[in-house]
PDB file of N, CA and C in Angstrom:
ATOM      1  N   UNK A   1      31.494  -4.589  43.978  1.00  0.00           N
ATOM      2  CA  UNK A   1      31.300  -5.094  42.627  1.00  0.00           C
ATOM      3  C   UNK A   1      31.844  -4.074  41.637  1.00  0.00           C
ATOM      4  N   UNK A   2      32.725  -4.562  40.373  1.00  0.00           N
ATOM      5  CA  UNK A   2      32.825  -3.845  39.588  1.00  0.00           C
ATOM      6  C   UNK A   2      32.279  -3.625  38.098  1.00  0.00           C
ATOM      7  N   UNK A   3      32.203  -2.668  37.604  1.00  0.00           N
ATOM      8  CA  UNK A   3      31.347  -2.622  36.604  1.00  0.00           C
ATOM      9  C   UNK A   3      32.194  -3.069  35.092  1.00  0.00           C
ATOM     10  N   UNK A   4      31.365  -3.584  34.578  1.00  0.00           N
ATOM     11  CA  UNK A   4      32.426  -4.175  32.769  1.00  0.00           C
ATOM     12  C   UNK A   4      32.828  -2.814  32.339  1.00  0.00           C
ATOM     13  N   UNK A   5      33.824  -3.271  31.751  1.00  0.00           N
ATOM     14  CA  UNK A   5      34.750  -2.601  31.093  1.00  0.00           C
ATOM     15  C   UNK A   5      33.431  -1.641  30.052  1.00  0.00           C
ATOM     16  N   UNK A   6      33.920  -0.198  29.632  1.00  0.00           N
ATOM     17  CA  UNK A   6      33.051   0.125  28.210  1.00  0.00           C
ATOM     18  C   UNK A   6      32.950  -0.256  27.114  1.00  0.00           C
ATOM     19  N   UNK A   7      33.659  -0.966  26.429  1.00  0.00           N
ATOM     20  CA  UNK A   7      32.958  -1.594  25.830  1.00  0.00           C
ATOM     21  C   UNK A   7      32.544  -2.745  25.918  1.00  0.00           C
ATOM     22  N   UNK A   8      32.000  -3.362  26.395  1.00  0.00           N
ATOM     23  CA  UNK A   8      31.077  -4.184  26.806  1.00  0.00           C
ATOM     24  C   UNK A   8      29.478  -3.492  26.524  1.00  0.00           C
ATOM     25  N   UNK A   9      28.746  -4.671  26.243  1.00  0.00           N
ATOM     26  CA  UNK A   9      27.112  -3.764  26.691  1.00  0.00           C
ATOM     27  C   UNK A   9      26.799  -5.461  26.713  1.00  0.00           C
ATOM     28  N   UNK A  10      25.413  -5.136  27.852  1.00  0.00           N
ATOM     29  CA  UNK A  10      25.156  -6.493  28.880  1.00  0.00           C
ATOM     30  C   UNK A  10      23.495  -5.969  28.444  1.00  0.00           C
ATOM     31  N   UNK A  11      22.451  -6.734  28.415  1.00  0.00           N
ATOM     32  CA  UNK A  11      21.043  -6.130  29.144  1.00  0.00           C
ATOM     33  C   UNK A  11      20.227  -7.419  29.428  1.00  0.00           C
ATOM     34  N   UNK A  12      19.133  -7.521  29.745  1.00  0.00           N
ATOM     35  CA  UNK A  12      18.375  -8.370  30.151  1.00  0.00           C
ATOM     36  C   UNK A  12      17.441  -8.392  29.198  1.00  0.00           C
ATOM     37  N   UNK A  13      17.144  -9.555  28.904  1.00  0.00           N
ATOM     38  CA  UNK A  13      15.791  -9.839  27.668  1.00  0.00           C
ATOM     39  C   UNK A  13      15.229 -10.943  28.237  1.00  0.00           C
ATOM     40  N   UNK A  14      13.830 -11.276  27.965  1.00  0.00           N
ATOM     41  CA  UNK A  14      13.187 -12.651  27.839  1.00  0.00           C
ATOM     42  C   UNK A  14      13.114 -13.530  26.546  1.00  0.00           C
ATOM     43  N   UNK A  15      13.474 -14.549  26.491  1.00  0.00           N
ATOM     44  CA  UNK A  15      13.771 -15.396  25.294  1.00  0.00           C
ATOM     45  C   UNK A  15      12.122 -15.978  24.796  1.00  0.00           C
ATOM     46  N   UNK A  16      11.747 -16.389  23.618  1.00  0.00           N
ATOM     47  CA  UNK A  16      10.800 -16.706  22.945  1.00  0.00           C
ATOM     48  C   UNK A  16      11.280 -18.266  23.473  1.00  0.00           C
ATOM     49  N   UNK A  17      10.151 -18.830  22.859  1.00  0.00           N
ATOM     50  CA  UNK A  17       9.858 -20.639  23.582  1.00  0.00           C
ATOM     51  C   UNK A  17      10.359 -21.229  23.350  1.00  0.00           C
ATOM     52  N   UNK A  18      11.405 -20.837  22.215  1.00  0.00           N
ATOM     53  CA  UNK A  18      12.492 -21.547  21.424  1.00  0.00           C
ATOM     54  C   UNK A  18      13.762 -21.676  22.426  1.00  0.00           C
ATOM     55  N   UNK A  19      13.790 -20.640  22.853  1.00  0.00           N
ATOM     56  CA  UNK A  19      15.101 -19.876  23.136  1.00  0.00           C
ATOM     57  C   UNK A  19      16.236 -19.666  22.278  1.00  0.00           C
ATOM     58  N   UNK A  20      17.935 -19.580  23.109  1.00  0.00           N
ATOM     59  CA  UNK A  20      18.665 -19.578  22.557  1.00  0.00           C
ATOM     60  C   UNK A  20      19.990 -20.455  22.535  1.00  0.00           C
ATOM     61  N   UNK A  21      20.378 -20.944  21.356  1.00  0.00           N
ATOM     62  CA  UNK A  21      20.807 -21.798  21.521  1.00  0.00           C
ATOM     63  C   UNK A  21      22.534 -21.545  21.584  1.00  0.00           C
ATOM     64  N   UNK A  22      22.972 -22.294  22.707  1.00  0.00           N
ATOM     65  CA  UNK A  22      24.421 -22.077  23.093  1.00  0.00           C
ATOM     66  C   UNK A  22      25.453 -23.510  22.594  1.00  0.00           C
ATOM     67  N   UNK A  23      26.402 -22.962  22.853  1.00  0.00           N
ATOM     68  CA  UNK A  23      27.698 -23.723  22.625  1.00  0.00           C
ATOM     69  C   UNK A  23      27.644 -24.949  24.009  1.00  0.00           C
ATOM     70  N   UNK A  24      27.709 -24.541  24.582  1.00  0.00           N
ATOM     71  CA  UNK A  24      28.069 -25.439  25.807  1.00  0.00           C
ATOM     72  C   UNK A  24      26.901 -26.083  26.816  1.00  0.00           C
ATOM     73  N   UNK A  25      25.211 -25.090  26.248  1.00  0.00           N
ATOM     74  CA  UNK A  25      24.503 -25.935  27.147  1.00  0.00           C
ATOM     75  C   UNK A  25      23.338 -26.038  26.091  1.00  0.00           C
ATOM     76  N   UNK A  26      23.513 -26.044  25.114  1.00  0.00           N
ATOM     77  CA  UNK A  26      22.286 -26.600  24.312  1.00  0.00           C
ATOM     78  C   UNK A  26      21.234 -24.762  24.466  1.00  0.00           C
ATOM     79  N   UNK A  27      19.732 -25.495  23.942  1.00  0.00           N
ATOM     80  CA  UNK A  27      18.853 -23.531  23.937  1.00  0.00           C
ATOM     81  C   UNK A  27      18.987 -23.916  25.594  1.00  0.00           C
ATOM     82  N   UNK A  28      18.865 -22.302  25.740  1.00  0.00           N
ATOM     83  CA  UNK A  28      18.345 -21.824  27.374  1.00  0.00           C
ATOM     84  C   UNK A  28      17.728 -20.966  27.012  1.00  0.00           C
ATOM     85  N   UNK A  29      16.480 -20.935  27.653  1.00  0.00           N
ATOM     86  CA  UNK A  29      15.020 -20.644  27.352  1.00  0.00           C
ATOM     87  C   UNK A  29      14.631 -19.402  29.040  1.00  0.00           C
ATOM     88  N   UNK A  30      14.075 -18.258  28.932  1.00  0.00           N
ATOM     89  CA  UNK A  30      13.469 -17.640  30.269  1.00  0.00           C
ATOM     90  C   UNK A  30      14.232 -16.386  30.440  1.00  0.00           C
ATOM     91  N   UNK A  31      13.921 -15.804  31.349  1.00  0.00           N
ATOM     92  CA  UNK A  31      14.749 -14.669  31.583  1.00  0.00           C
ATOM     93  C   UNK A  31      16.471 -14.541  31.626  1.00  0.00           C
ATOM     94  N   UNK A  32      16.608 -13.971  30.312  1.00  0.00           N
ATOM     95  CA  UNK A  32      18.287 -14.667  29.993  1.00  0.00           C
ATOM     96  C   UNK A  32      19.261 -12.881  30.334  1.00  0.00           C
ATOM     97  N   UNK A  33      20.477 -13.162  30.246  1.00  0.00           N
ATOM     98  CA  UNK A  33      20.932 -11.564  30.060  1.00  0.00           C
ATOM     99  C   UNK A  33      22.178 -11.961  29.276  1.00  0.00           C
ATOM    100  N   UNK A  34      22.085 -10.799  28.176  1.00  0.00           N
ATOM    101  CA  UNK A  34      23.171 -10.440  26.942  1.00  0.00           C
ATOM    102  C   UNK A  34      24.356 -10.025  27.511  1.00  0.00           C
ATOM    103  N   UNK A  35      25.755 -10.540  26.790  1.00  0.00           N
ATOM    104  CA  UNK A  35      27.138  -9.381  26.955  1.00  0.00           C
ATOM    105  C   UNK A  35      27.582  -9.719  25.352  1.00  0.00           C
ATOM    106  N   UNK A  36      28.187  -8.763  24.823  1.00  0.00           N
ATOM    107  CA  UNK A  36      28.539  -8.420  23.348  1.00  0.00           C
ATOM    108  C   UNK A  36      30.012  -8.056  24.422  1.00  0.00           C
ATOM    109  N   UNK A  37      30.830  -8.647  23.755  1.00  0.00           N
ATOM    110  CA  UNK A  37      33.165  -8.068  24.655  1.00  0.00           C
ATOM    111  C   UNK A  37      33.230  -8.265  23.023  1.00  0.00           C
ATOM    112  N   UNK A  38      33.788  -6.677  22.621  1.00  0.00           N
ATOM    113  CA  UNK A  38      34.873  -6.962  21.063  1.00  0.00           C
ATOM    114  C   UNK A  38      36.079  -7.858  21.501  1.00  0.00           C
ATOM    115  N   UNK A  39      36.563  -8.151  21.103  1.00  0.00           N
ATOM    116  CA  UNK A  39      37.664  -8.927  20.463  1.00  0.00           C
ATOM    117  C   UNK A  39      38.199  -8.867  19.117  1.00  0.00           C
ATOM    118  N   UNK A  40      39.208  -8.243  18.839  1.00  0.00           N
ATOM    119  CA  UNK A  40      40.032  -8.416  18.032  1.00  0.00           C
ATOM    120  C   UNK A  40      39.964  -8.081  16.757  1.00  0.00           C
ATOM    121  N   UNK A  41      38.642  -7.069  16.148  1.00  0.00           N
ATOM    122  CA  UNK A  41      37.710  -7.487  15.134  1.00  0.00           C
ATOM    123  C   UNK A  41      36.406  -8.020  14.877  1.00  0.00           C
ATOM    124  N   UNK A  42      36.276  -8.733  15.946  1.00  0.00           N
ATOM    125  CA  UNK A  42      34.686  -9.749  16.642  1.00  0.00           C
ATOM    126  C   UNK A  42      34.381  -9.423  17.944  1.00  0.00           C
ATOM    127  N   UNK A  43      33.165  -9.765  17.533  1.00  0.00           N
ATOM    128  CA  UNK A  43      32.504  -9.459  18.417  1.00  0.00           C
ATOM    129  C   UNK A  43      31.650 -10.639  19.152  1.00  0.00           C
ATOM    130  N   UNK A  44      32.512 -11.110  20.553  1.00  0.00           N
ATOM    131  CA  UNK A  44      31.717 -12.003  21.302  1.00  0.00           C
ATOM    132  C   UNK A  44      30.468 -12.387  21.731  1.00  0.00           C
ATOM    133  N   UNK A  45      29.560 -12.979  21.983  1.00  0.00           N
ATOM    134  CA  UNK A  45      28.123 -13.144  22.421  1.00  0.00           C
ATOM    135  C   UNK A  45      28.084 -14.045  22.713  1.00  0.00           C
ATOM    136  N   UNK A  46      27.520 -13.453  24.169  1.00  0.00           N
ATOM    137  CA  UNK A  46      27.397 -14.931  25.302  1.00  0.00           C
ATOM    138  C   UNK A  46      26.050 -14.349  26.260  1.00  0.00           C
ATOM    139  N   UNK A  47      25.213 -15.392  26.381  1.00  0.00           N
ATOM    140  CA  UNK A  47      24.302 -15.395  27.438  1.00  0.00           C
ATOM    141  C   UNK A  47      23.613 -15.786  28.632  1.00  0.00           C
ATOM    142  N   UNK A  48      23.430 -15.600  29.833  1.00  0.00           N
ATOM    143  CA  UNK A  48      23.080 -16.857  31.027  1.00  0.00           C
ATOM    144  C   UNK A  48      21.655 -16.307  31.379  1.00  0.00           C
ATOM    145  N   UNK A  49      21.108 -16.899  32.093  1.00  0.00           N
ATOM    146  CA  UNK A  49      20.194 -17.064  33.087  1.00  0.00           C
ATOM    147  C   UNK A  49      20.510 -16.112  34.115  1.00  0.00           C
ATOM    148  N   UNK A  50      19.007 -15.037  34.259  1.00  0.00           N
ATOM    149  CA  UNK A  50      19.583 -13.692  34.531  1.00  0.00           C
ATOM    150  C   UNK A  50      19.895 -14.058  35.999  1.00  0.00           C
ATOM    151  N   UNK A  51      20.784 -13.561  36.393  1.00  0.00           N
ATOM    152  CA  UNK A  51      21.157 -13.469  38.458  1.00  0.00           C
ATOM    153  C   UNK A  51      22.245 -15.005  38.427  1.00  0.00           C
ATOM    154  N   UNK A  52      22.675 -15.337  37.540  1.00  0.00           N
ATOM    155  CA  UNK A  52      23.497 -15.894  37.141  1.00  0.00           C
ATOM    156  C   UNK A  52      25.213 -16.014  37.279  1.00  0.00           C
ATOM    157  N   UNK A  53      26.273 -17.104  37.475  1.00  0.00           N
ATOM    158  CA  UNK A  53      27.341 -16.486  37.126  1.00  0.00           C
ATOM    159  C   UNK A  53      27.917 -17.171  35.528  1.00  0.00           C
ATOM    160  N   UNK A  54      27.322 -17.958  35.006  1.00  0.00           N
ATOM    161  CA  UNK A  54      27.747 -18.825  33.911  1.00  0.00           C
ATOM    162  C   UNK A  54      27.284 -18.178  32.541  1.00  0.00           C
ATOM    163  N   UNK A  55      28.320 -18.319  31.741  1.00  0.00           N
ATOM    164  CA  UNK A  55      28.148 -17.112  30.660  1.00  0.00           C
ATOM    165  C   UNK A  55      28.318 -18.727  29.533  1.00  0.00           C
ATOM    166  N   UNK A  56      27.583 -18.422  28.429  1.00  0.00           N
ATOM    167  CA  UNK A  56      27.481 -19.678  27.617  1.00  0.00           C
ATOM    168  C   UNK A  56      27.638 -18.752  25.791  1.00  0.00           C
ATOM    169  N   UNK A  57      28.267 -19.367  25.288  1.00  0.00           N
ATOM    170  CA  UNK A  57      28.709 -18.976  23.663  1.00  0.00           C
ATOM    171  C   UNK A  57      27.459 -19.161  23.039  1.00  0.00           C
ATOM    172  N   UNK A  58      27.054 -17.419  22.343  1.00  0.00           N
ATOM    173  CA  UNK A  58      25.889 -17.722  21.302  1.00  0.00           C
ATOM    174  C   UNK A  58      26.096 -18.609  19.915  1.00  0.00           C
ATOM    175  N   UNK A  59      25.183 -19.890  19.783  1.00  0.00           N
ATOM    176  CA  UNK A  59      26.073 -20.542  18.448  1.00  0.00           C
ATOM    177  C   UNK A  59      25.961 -19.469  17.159  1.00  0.00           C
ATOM    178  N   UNK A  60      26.761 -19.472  16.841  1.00  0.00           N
ATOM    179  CA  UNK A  60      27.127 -19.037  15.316  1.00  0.00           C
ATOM    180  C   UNK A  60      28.195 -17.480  15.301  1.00  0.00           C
ATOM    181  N   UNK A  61      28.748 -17.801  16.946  1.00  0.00           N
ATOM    182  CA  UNK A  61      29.454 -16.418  16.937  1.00  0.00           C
ATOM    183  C   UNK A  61      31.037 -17.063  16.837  1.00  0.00           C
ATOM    184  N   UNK A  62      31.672 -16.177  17.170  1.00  0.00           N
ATOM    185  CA  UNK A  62      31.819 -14.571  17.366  1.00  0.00           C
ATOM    186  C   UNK A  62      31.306 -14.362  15.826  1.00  0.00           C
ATOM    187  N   UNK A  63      30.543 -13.300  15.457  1.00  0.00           N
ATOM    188  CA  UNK A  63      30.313 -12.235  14.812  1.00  0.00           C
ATOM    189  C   UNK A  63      31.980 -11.141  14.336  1.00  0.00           C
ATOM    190  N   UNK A  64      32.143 -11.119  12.879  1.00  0.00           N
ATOM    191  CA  UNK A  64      32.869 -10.278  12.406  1.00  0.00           C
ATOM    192  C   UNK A  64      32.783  -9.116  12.474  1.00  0.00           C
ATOM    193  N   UNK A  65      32.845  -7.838  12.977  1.00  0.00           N
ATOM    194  CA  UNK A  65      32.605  -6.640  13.123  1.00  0.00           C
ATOM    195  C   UNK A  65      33.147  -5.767  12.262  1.00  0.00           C
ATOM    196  N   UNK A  66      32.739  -4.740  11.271  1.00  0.00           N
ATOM    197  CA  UNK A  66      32.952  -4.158   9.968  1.00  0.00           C
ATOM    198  C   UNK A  66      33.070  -2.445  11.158  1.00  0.00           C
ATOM    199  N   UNK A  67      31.714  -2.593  11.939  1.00  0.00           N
ATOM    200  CA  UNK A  67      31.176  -0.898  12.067  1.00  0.00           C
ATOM    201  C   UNK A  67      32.341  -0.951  13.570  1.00  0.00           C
ATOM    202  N   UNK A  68      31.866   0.352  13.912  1.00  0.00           N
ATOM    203  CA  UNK A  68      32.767   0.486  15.044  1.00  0.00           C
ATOM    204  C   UNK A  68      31.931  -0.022  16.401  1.00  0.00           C
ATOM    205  N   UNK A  69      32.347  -0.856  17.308  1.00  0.00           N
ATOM    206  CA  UNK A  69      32.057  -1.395  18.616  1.00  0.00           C
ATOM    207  C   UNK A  69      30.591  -0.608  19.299  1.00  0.00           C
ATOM    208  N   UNK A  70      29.636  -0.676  19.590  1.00  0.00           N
ATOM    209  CA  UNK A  70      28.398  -0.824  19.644  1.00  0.00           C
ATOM    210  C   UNK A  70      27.343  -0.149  18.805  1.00  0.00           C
ATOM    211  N   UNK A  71      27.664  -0.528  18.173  1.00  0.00           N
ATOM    212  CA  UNK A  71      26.659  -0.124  17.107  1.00  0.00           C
ATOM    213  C   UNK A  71      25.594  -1.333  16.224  1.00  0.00           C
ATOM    214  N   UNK A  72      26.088  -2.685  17.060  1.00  0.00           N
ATOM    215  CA  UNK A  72      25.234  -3.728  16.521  1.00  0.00           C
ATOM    216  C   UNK A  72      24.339  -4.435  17.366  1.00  0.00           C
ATOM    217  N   UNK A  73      24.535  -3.814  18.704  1.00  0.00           N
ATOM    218  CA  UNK A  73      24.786  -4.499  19.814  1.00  0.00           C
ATOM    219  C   UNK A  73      22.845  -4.884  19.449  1.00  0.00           C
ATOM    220  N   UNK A  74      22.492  -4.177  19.711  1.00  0.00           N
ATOM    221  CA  UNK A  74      21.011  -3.733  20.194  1.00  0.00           C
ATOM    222  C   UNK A  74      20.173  -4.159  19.180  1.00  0.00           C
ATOM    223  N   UNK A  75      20.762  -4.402  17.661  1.00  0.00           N
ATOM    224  CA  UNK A  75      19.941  -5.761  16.320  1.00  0.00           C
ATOM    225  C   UNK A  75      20.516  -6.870  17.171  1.00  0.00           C
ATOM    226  N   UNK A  76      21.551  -7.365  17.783  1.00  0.00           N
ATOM    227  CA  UNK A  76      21.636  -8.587  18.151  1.00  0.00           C
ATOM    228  C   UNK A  76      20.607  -8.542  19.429  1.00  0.00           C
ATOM    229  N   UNK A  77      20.167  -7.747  20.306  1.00  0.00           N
ATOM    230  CA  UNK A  77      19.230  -8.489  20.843  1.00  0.00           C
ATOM    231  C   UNK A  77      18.158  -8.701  20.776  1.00  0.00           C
ATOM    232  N   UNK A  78      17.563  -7.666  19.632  1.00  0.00           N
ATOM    233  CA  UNK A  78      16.161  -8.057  19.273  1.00  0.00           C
ATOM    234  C   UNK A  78      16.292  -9.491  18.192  1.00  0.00           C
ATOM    235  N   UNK A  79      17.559  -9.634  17.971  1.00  0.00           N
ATOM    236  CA  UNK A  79      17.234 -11.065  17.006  1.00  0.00           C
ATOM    237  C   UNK A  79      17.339 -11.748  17.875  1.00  0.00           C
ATOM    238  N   UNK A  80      17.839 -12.051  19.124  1.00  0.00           N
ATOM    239  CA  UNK A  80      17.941 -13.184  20.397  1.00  0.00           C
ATOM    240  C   UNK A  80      16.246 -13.120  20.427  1.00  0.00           C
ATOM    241  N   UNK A  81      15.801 -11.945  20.316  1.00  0.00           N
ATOM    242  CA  UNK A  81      14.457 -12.072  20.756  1.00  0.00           C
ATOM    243  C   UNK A  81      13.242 -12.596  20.030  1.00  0.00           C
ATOM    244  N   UNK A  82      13.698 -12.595  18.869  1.00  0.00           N
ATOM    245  CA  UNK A  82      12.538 -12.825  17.750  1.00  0.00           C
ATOM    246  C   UNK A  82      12.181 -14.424  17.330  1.00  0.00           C
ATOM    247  N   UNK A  83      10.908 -14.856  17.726  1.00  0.00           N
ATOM    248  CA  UNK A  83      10.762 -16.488  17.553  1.00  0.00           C
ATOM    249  C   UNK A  83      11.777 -17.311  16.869  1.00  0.00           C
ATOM    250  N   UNK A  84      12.157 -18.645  16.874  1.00  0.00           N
ATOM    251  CA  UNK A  84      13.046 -18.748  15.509  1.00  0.00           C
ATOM    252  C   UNK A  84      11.241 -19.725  14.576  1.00  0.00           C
ATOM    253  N   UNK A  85      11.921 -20.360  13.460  1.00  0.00           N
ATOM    254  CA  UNK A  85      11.110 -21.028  12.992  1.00  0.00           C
ATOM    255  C   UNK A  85      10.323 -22.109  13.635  1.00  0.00           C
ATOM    256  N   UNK A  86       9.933 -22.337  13.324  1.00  0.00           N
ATOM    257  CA  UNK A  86       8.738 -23.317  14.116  1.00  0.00           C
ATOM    258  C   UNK A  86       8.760 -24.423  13.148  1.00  0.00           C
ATOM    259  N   UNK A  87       9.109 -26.030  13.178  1.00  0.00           N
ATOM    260  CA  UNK A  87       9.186 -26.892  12.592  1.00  0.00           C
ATOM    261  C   UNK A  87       8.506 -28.241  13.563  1.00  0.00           C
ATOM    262  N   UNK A  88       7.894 -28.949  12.788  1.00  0.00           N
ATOM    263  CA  UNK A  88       6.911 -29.868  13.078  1.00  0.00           C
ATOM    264  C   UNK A  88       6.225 -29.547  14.378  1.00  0.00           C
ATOM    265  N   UNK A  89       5.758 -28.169  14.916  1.00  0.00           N
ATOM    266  CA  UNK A  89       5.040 -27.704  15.812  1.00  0.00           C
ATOM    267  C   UNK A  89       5.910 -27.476  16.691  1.00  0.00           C
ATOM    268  N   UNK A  90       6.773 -26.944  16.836  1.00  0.00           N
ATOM    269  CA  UNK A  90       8.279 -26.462  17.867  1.00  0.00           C
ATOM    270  C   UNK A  90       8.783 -25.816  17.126  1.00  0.00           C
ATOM    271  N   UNK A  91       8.751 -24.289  18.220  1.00  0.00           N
ATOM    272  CA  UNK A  91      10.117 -23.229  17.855  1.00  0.00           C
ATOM    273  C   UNK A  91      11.529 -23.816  18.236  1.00  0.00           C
ATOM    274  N   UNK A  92      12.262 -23.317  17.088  1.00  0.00           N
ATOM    275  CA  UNK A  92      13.099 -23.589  17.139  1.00  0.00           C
ATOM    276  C   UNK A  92      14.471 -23.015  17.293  1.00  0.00           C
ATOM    277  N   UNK A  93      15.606 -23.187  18.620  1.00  0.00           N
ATOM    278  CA  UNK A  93      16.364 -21.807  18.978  1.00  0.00           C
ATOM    279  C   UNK A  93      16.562 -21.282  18.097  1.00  0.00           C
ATOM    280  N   UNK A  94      17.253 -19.938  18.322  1.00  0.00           N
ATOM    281  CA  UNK A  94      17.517 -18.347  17.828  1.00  0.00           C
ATOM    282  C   UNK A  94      19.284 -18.735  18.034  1.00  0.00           C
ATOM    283  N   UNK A  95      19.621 -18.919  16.515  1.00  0.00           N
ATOM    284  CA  UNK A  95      21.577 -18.929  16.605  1.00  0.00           C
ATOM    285  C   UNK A  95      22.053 -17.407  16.233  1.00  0.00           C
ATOM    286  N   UNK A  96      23.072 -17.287  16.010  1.00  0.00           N
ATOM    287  CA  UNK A  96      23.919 -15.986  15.344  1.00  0.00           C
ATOM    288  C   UNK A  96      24.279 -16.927  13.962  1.00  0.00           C
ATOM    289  N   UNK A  97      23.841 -17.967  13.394  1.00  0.00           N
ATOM    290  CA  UNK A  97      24.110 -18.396  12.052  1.00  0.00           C
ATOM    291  C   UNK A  97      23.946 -17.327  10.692  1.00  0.00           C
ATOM    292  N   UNK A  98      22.678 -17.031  11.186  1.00  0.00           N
ATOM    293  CA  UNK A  98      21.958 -16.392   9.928  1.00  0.00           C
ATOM    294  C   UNK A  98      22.279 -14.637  10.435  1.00  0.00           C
ATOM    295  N   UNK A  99      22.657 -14.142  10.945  1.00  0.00           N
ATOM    296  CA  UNK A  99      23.156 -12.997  11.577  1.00  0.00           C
ATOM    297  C   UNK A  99      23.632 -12.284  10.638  1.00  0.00           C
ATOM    298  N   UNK A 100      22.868 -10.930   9.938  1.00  0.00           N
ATOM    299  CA  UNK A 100      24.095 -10.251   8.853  1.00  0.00           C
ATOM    300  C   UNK A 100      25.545  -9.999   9.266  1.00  0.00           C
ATOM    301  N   UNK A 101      26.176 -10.074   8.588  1.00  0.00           N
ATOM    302  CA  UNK A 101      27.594  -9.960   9.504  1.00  0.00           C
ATOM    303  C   UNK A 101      27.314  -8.108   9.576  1.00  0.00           C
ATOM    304  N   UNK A 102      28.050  -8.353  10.646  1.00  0.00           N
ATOM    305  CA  UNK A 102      28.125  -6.677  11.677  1.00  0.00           C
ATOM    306  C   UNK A 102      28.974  -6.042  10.887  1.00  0.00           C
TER     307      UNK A 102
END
């Protein structure tokens, strides 16, 4: 096995009841794991289901990147982590919409 490239940063979090909500499979909710890959200026975010091989687009990314390559990494996962709102008695997923830009 080889290890991601450096810049990359990957970790494992547990998602709130909401979860998080992706591009391609709707929220995924449970033991999820983070990768932040710059690109170009942006900064990618994608997450799966940890022990996983399927990587899914955080909605509201890529993220614009101002600072230099990991230095945001680690506010984006405590905001993956933090309830989203709760509307008519349901949390509701956690996007990169409202995300200060990086």
């Amino acid at each position: 096995m080889t290890s991601p490239p450096a810049e990359e940063f990957r970790a494992a979090f547990a998602s709130s009841a909401g979860g998080v909500m992706t591009e391609e499979a709707g929220a995924i909710t449970g033991e999820l794991e983070l990768l932040c890959r710059p690109e170009a200026g942006r900064l990618q975010v994608a997450v799966r289901y940890a022990g996983t091989d399927d990587w899914y687009t955080v909605s509201g990314g890529p993220l614009r990147v101002r600072d230099a390559p990991g230095s945001v990494e680690g506010r984006i996962l405590q905001h993956l982590r933090t309830p989203g709102p709760v509307v008519d008695g349901n949390e509701e997923a956690i996007t990169l919409e409202r995300f200060p830009e990086a």
